[in-house]
Protein backbone atom coordinates (compact mmCIF):
# COMPACT_ATOMS: atom_id res chain seq x y z
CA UNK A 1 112.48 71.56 101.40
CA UNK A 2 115.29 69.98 102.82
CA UNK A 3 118.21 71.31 100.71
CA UNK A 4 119.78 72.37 97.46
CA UNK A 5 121.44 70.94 94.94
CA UNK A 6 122.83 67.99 96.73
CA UNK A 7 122.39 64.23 97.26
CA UNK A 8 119.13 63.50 99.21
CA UNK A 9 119.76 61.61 102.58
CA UNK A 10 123.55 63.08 103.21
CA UNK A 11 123.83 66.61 105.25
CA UNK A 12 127.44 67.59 105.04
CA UNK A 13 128.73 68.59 108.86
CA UNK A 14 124.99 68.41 109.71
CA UNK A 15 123.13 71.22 110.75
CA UNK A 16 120.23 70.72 108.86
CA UNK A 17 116.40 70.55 109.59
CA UNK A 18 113.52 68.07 110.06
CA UNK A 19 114.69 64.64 112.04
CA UNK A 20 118.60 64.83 111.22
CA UNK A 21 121.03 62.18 112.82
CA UNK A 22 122.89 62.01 114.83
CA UNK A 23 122.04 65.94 115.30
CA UNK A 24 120.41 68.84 113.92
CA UNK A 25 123.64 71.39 115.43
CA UNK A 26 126.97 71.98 112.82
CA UNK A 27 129.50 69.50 113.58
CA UNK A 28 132.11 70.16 111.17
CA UNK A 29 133.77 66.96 109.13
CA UNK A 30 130.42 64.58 109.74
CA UNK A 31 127.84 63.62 107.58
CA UNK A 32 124.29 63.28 109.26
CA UNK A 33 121.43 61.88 107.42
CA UNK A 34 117.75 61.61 106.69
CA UNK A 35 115.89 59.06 105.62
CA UNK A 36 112.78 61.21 104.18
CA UNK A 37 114.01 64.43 102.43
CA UNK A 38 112.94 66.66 99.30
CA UNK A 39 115.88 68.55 97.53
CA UNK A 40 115.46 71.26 94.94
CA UNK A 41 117.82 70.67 91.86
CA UNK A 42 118.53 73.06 89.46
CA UNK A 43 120.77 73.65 86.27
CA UNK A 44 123.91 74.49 88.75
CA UNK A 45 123.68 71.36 89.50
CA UNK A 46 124.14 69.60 86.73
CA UNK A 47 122.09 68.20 83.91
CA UNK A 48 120.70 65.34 85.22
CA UNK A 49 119.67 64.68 88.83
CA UNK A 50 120.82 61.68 90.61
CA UNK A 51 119.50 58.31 90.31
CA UNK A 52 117.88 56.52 93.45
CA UNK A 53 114.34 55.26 94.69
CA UNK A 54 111.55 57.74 95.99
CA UNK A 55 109.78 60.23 92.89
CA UNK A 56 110.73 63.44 91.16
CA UNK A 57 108.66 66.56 90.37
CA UNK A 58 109.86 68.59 87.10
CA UNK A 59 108.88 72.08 87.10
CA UNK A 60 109.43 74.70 83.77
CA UNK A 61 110.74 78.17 84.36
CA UNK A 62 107.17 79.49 85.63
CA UNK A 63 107.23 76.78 88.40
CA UNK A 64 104.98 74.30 86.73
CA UNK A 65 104.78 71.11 87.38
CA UNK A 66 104.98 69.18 83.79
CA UNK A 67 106.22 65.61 84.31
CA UNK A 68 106.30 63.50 87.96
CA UNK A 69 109.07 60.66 87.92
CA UNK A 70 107.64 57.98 89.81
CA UNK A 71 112.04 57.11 90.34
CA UNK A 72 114.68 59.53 91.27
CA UNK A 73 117.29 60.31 88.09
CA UNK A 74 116.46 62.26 84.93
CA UNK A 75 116.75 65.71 83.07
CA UNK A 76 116.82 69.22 84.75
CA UNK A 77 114.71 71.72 82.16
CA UNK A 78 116.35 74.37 80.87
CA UNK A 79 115.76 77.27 83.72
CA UNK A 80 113.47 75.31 85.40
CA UNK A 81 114.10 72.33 88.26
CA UNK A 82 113.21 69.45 89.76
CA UNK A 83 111.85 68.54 93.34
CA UNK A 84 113.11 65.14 94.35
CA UNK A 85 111.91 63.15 97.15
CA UNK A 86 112.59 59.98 99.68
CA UNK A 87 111.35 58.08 102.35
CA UNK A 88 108.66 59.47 103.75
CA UNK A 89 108.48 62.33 101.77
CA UNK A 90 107.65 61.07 98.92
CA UNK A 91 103.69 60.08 99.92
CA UNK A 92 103.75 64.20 101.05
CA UNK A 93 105.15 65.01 97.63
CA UNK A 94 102.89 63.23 95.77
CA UNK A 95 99.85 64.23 97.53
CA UNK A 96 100.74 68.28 97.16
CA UNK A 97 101.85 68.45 93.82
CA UNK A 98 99.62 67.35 90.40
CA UNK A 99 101.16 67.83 86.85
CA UNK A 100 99.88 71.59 85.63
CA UNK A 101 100.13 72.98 89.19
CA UNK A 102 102.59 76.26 90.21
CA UNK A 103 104.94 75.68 92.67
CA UNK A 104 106.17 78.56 94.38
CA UNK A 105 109.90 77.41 95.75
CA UNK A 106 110.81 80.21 98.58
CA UNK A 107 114.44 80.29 99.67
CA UNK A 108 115.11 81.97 103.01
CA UNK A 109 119.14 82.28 104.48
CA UNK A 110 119.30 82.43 108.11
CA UNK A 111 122.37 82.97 110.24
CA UNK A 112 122.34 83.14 113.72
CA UNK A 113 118.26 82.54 114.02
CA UNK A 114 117.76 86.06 112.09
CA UNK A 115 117.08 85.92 108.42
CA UNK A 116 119.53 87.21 106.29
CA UNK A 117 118.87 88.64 102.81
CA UNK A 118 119.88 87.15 99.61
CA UNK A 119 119.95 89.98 97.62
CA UNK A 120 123.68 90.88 97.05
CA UNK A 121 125.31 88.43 99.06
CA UNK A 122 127.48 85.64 98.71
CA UNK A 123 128.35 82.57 100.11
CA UNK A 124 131.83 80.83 101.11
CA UNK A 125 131.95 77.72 102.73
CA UNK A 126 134.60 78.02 105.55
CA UNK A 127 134.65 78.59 109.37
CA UNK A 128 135.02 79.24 112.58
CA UNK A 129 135.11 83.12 112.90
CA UNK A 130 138.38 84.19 114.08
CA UNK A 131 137.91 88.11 114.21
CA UNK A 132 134.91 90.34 115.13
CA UNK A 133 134.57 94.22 115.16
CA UNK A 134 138.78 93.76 115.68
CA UNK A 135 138.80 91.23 118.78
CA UNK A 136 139.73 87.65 118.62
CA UNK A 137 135.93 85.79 118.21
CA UNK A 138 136.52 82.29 117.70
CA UNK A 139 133.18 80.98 117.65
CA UNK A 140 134.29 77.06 117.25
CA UNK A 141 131.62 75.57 119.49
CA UNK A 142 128.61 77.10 117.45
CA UNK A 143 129.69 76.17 114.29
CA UNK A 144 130.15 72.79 115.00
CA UNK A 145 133.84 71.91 115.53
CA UNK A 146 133.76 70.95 119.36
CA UNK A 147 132.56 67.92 119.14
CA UNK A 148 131.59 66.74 122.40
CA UNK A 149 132.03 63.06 121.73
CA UNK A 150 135.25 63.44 120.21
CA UNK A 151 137.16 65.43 122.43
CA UNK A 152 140.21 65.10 120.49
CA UNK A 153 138.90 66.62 116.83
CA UNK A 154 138.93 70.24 118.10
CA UNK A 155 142.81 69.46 119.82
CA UNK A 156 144.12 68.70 115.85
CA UNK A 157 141.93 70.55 113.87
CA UNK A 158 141.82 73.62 116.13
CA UNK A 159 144.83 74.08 119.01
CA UNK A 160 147.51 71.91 117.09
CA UNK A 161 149.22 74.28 114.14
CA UNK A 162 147.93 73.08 110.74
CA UNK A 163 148.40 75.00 107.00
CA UNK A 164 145.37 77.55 106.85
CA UNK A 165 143.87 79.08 104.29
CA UNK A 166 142.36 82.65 105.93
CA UNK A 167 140.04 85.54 104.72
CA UNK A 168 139.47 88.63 106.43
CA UNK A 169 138.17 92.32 105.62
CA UNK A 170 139.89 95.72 107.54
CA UNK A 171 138.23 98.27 108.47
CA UNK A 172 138.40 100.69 105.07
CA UNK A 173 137.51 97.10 103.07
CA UNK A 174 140.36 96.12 102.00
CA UNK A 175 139.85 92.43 101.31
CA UNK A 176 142.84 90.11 102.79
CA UNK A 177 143.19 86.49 101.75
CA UNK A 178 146.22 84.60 103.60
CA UNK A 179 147.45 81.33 103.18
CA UNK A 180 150.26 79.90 105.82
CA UNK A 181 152.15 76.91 105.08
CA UNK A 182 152.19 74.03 107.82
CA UNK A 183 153.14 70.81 108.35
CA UNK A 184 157.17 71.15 107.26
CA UNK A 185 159.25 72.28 110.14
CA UNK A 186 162.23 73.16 107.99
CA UNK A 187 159.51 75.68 106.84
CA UNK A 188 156.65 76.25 108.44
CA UNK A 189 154.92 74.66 111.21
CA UNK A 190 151.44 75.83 110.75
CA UNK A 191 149.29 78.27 113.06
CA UNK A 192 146.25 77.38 115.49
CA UNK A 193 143.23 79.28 115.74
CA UNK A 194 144.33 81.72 117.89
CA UNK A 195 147.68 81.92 115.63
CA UNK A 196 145.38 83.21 113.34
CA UNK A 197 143.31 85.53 114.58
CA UNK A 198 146.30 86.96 115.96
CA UNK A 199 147.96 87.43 112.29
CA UNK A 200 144.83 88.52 110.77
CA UNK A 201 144.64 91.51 113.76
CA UNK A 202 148.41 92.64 113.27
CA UNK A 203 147.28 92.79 109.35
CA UNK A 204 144.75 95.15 110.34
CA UNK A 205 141.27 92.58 109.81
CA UNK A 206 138.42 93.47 111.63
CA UNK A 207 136.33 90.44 110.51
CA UNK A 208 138.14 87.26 109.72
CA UNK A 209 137.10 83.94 109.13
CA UNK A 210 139.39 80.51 108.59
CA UNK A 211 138.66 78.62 105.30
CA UNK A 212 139.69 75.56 104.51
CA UNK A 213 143.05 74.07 105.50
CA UNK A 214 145.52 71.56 105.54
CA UNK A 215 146.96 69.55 102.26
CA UNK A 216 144.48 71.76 100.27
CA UNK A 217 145.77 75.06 101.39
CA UNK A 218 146.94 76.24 98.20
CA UNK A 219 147.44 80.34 96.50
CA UNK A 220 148.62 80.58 93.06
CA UNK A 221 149.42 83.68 91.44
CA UNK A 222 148.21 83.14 87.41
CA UNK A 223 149.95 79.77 86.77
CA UNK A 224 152.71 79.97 89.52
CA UNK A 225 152.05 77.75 92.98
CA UNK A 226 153.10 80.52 94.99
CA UNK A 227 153.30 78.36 98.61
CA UNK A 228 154.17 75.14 99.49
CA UNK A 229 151.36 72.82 99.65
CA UNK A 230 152.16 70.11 102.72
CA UNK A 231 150.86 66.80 101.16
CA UNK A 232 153.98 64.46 99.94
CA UNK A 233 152.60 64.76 96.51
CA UNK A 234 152.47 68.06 96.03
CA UNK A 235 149.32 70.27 95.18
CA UNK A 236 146.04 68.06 96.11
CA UNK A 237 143.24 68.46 93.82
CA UNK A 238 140.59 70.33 95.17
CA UNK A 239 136.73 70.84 94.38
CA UNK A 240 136.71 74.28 95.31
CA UNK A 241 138.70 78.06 95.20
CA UNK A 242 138.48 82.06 95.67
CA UNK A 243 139.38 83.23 92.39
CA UNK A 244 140.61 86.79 91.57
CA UNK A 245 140.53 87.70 88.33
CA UNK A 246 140.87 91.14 86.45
């Protein structure tokens, strides 16, 4: 498989597997793609999966395969999911999988070329590392936001001060989520990478990693916008957020 839960052919700031282009490393902000894919969808997606040429496999709860969907688009089962592929794939999917056959879907998570276990563990979109074992470790190049083509992206996304949105754990675990306004000189200019890791340190993070940033940099504290979000029009809409809740 080529991914979860997400829109065959697109790879969000790339770093997938099998033929990707323009690359198979992270670069952060681009969208690579693939012409021949299968992606697993299940009910987290949504109901239905989405429409497009190249076939669908439905499998039940147990992993068997009851329907094939000679066109992408229809129902997710209850607790079960559905394999959809394109391009090329779809002569592979078709000649592996036969109505009333188990499938046996194994997911493996793999950071740094070591596998890491699921069990327990969750996932947050967000990067680079800022903070490891209590030093500055800003690992921008490996996780994609050096481009080498565009010189320029890691300048204003990474040296020039921007609003940040920042996570980091201390020593005793303490969990420490900071935003920092940006973008409003009469209030706050913003912080670069290094800015920071350098905050997160004198908070007393040994791990820290930057999240997301810029006009959606956002903390509210139960209804109240506690900061000052630096788009014109106020708080942006966002599709994703930490919550807290008691």
């Amino acid at each position: 498989m080529d991914g979860l839960n997400r829109k065959p052919g697109l790879i969000r700031s790339c770093g997938g597997v099998g033929g990707d282009v323009p690359t198979q490393r992270p670069k952060h902000d681009i969208t690579c793609s693939d012409s021949g894919e299968v992606v697993q969808f299940t009910a987290a997606f949504g109901a239905r999966t989405q429409e497009g040429p190249g076939i669908e496999a439905v499998l039940d709860r147990d992993g068997r395969v009851i329907a094939l969907r000679e066109e992408r688009g229809g129902l997710i089962p209850p607790g079960g999911s559905v394999l959809a592929a394109t391009g090329e794939e779809t002569l592979r999917l078709q000649r592996r999988v036969q109505i009333g056959e188990h499938v046996v879907v194994r997911e493996r998570l793999s950071a740094n070329g070591s596998g890491v276990r699921l069990a327990g563990l969750d996932v947050v979109n967000g990067g680079p590392r800022l903070l490891s074992g209590g030093h500055t470790r800003i690992t921008a190049f490996r996780e994609g936001f050096v481009h080498l083509d565009d010189p320029f992206f890691y300048v204003a996304f990474g040296l020039r001060r921007n609003p940040r949105t920042i996570a980091g754990i201390t020593d005793d675990g303490h969990l420490l989520l900071v935003t920092i306004d940006g973008r409003q000189p009469d209030w706050s200019v913003g912080a670069s990478f290094i800015e920071e890791a350098r905050l997160m340190r004198s908070l007393g993070a040994a791990e820290s990693v930057n999240l997301d940033g810029g006009g959606s940099t956002t903390l509210t504290l139960g209804d109240e916008l506690a900061n000052r979000p630096s788009d014109e029009e106020g708080e942006r809409p966002i599709g994703d957020a930490l919550l807290l809740l008691p």
